[in-house]
Protein backbone atom coordinates (compact mmCIF):
# COMPACT_ATOMS: atom_id res chain seq x y z
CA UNK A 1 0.00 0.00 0.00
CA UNK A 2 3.45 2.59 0.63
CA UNK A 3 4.48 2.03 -2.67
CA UNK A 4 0.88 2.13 -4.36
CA UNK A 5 0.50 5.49 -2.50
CA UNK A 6 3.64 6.92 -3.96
CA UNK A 7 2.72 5.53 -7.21
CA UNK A 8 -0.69 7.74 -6.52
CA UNK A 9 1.17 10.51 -6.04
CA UNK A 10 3.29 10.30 -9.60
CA UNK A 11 0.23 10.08 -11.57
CA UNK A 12 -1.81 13.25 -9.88
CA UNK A 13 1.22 14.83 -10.39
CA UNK A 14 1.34 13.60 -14.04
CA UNK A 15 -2.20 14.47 -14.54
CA UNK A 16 -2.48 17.78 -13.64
CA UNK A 17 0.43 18.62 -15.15
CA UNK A 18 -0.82 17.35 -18.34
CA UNK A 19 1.56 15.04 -18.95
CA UNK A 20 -1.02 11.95 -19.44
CA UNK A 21 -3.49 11.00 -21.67
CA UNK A 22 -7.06 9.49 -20.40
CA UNK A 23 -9.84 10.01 -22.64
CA UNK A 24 -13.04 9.95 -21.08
CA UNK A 25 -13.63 6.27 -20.17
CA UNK A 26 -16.74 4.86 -22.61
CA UNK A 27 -19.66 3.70 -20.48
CA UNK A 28 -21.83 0.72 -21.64
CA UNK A 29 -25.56 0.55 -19.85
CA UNK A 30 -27.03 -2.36 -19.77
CA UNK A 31 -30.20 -1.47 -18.17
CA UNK A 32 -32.71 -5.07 -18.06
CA UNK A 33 -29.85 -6.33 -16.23
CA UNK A 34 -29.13 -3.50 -13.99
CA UNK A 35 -25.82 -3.29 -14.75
CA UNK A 36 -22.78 -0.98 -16.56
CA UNK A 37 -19.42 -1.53 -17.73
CA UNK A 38 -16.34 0.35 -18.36
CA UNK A 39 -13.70 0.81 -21.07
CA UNK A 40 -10.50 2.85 -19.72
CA UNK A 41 -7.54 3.47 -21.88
CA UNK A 42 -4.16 5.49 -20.29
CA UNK A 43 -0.83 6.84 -21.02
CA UNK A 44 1.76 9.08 -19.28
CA UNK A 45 4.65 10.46 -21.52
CA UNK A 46 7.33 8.84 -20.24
CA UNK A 47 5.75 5.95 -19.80
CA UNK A 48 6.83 2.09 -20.98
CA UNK A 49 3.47 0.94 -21.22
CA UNK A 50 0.05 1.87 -21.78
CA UNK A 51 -3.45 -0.25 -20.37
CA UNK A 52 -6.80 -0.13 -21.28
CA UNK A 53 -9.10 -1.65 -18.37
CA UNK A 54 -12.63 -3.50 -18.74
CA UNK A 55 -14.87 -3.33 -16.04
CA UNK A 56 -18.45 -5.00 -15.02
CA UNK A 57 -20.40 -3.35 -12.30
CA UNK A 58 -23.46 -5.18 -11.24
CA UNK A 59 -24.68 -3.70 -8.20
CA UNK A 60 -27.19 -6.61 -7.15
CA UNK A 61 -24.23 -9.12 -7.29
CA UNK A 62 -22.97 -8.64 -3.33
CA UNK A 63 -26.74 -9.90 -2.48
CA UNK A 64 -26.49 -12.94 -4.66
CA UNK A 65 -22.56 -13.68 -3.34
CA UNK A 66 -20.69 -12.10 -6.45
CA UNK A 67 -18.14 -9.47 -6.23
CA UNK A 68 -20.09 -6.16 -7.25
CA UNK A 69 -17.06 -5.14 -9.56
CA UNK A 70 -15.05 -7.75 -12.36
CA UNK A 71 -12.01 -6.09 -13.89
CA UNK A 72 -9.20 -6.86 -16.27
CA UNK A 73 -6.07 -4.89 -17.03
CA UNK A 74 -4.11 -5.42 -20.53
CA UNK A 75 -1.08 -3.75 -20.59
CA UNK A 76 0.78 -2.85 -23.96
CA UNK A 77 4.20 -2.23 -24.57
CA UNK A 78 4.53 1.78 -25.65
CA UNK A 79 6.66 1.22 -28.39
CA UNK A 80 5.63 -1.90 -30.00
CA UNK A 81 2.26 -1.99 -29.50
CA UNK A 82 2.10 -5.61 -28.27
CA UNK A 83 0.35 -7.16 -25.41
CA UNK A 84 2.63 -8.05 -22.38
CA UNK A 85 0.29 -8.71 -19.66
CA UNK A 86 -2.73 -9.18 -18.38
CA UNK A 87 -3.55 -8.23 -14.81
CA UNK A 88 -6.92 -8.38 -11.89
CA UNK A 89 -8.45 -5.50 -12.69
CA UNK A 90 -10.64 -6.40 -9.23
CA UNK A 91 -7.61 -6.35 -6.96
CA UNK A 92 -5.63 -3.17 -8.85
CA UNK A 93 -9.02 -1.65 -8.57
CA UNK A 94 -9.58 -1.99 -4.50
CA UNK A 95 -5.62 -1.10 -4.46
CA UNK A 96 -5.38 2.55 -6.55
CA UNK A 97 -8.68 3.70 -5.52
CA UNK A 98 -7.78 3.63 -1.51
CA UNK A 99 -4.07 4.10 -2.34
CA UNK A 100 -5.46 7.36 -3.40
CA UNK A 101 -7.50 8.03 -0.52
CA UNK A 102 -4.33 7.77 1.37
CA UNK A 103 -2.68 10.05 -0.36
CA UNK A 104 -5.43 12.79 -0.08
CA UNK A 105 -5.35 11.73 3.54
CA UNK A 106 -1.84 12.23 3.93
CA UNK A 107 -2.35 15.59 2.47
CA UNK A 108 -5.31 16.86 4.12
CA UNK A 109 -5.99 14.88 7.30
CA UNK A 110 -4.95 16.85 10.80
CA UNK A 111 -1.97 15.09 11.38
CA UNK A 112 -3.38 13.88 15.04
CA UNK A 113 -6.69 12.39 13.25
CA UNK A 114 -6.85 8.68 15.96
CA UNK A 115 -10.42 7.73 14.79
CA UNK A 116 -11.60 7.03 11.37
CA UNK A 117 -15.19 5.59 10.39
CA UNK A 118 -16.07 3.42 7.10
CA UNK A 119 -19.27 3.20 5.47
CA UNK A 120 -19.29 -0.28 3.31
CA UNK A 121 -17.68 -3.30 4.45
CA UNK A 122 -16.49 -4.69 1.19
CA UNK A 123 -13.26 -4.72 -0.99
CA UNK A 124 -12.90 -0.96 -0.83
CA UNK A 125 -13.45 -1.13 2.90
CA UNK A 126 -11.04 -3.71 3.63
CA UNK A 127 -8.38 -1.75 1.17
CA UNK A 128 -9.16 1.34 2.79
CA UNK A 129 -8.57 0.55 6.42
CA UNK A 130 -5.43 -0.38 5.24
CA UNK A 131 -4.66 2.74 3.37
CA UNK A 132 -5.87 4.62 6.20
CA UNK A 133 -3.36 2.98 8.68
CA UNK A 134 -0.60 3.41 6.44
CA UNK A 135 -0.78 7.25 6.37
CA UNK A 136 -2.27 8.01 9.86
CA UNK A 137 -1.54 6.38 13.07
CA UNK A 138 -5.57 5.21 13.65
CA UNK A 139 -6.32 4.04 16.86
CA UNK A 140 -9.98 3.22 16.30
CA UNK A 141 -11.74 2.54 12.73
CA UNK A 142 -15.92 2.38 13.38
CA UNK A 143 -17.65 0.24 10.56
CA UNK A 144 -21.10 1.39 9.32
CA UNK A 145 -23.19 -1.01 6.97
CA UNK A 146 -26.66 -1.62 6.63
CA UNK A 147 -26.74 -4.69 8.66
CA UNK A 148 -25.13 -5.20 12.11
CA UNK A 149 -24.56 -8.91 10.77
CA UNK A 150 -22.48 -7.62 7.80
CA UNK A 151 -19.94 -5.20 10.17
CA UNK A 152 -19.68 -7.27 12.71
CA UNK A 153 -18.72 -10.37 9.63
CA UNK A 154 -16.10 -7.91 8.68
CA UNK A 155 -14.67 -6.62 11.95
CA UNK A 156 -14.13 -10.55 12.10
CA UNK A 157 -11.78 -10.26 9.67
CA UNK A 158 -9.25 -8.06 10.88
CA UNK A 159 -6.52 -7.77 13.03
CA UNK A 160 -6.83 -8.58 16.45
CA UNK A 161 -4.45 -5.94 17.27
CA UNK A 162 -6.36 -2.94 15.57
CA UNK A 163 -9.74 -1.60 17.78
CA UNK A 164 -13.00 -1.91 15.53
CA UNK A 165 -16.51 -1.27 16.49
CA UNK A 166 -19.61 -1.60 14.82
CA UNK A 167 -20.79 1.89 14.31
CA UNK A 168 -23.78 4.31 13.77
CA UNK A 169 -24.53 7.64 11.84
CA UNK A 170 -24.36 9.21 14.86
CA UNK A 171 -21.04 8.03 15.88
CA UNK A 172 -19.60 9.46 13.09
CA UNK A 173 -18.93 12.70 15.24
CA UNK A 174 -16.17 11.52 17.10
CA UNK A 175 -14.56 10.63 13.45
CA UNK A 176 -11.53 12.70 12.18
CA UNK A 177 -11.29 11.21 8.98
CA UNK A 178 -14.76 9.12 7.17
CA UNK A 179 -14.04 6.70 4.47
CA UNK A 180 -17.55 5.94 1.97
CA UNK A 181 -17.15 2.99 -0.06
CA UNK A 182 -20.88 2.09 -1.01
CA UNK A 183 -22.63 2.05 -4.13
CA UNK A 184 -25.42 4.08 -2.29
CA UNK A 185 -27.50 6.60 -3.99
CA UNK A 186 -28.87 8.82 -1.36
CA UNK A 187 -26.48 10.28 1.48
CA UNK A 188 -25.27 8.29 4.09
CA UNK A 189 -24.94 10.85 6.56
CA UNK A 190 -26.41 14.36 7.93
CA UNK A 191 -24.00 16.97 7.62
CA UNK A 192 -24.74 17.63 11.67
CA UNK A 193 -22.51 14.76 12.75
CA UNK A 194 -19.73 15.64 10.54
CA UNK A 195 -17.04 17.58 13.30
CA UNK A 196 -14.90 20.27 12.21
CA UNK A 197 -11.51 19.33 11.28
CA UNK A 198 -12.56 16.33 9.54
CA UNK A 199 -11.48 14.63 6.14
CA UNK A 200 -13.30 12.59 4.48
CA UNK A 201 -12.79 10.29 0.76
CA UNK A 202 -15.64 9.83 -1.26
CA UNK A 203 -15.38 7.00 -3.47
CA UNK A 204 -18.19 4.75 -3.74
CA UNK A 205 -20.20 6.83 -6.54
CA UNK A 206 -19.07 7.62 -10.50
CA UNK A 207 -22.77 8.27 -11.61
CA UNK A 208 -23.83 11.80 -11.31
CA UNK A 209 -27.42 10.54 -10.16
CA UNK A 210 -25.96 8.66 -7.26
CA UNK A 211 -24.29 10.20 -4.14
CA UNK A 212 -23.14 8.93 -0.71
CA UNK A 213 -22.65 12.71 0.88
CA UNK A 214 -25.26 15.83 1.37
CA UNK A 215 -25.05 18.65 -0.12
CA UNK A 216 -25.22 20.91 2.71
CA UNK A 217 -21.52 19.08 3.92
CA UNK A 218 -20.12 19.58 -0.14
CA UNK A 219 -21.09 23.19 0.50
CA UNK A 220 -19.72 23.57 4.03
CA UNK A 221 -16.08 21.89 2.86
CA UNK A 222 -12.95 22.56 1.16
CA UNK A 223 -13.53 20.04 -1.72
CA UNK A 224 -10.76 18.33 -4.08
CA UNK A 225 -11.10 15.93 -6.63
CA UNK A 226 -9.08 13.64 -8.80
CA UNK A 227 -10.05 14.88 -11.98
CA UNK A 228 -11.93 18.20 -12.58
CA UNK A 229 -13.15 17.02 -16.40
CA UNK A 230 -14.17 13.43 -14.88
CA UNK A 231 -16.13 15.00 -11.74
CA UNK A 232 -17.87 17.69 -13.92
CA UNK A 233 -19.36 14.54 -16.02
CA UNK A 234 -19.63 11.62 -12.99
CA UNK A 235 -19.46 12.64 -9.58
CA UNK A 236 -23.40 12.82 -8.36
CA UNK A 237 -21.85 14.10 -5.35
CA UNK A 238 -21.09 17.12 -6.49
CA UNK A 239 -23.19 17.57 -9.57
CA UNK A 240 -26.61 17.45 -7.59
CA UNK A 241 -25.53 20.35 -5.11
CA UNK A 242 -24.94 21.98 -8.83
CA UNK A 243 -28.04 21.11 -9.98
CA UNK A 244 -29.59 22.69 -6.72
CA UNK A 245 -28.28 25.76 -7.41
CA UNK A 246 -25.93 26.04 -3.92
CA UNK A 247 -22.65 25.03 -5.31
CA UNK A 248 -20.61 25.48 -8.51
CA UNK A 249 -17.19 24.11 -9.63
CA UNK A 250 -16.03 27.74 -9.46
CA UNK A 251 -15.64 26.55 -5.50
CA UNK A 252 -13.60 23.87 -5.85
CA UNK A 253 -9.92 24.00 -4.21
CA UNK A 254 -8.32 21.81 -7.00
CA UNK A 255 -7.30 18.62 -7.93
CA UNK A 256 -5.59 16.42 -5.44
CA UNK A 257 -2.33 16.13 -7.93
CA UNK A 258 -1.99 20.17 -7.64
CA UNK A 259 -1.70 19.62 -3.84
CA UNK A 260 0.88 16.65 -4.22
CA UNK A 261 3.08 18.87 -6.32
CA UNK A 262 3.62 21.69 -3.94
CA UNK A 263 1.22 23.84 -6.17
CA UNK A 264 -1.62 24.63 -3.68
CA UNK A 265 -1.49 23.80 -0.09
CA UNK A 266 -3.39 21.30 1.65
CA UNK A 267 -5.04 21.92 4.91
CA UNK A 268 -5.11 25.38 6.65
CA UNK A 269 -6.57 24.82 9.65
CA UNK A 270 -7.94 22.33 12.21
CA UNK A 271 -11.11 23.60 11.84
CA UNK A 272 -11.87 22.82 8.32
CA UNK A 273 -13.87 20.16 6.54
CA UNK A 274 -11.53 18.44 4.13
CA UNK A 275 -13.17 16.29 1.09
CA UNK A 276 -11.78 14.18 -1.80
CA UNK A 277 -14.12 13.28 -4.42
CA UNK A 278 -12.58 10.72 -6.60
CA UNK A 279 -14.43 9.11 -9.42
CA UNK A 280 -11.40 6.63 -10.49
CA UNK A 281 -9.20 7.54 -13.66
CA UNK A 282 -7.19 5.51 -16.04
CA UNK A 283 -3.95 7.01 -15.03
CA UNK A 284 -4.50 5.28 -11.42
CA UNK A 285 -4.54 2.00 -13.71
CA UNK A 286 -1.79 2.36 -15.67
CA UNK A 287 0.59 3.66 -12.89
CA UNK A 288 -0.38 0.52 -10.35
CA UNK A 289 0.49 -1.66 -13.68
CA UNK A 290 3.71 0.19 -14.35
CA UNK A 291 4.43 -0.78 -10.24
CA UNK A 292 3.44 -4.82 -11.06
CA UNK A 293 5.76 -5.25 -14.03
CA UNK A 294 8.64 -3.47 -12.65
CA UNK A 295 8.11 -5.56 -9.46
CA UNK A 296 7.88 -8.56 -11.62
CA UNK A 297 10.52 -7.83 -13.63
CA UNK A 298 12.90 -7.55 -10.93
């Protein structure tokens, strides 16, 4: 998770810069079976490789005991053009997309933040309690699903040695940092029970009719995103407080790779609410692949 953090950090960096090329990823609808998937080409100048990933959402799949997300990764060779591997898109997946809640959390988390609370209590949960742990020294993580049965099943499956407890909406004040990993599509929270100073990742959502956070807490927050073109086209979160009329993109701090460069600053103050929006991006992809092969190849 270090080194898929610092590999985070290299592509925001590449991104905003410019220096990569991710067209907006083509999304198939299948709607009689309730279900989407994904095509996601990449490349970063520099780079040895490019990848295109596939991906298969099917959000009634965790009821019927199937992984909600399926995922492959082909990676090319830059300069030839050939195929050289093919990775689990489901496991690079989990991996980038809490690597780079990390890094936001490294970034904008109070440096003191002891108590972090998850909503979800699947791949992305498991991933992100991990990422969380590896950036911030977390002395209690609170797991919120919809079911007591389902986070008590997952506090099961962690360490002994790390506190968990099943938690509520309410608990959620004594949070410094709030992770949401669900495929919800109303808001998980009320803003009230959000405490100042807090961070929180957004990730579960990259349809701009589904959301996992209220308005009134985009509004009341210093937001930052992975991509400003991908949020403006996928991130419910923030396009329905647009849509509402009580918050534009013209508020946004920035993208997350303009604060890993040195370009803006992070957090300003203990008081503020901190919030990373983060649809997913191709760059995340390619940049985990570009970590496997050399890995591999060593």
């Amino acid at each position: 998770m270090a080194d898929a953090i610092d590999a985070m950090k290299n592509a925001f960096i590449q991104l905003s810069k410019g220096e990569a090329i991710i067209p907006q990823r083509t999304t198939l609808n299948i709607p009689d079976k309730n279900a989407s998937a994904l095509v996601m080409p990449a490349y970063a100048f520099g780079s040895p490789y490019y990848s295109v990933k596939t991906v298969s959402i099917h959000p009634t799949n965790p009821q019927k005991g199937f992984p909600l997300i399926h995922a492959i990764v082909h990676v090319f060779d830059a300069s030839k053009g050939n195929l050289v591997a093919t990775l689990d898109g489901e496991s690079i997946t989990a991996i980038r997309t809490a690597a780079a809640s990390g890094l936001a959390t490294d970034l904008l988390a109070k440096k003191d933040a002891k108590i972090c609370a998850i909503f979800g209590t699947g791949v992305q949960a498991k991933s992100h309690v991990e990422a969380m742990l590896a950036v911030r020294d977390i002395e209690k993580f609170m797991i919120i699903s919809r079911t007591e049965k389902s986070a008590k099943r997952f506090i099961n499956s962690q360490a002994s040695n790390i506190t968990f407890e099943v938690g509520t909406i309410e608990s959620i004040s004594e949070a410094d940092i709030i992770c949401t990993t669900t495929s919800s599509q109303i808001p998980l929270f009320k803003h009230e029970f959000v405490k100042n100073g807090c961070h929180i990742n957004v990730v579960g959502s990259h349809q701009p009719e589904f959301r996992e956070v209220p308005s009134e807490t985009v509004v009341n927050s210093k937001v930052v995103v992975d991509s400003i073109d991908a949020c403006k086209k996928e991130a419910g979160d923030l396009l329905i407080p647009v849509k509402e009329g009580i918050w534009d993109f013209d508020q946004l701090y920035g993208e997350l790779g303009q604060i890993a460069s040195g370009e803006t600053l992070g957090r300003e103050s203990d008081d503020e609410i901190t919030l990373f929006k983060s649809v997913g991006i191709a760059i995340q992809d390619l940049v985990m692949a570009n970590l496997i092969m050399e890995k591999s190849l060593d």
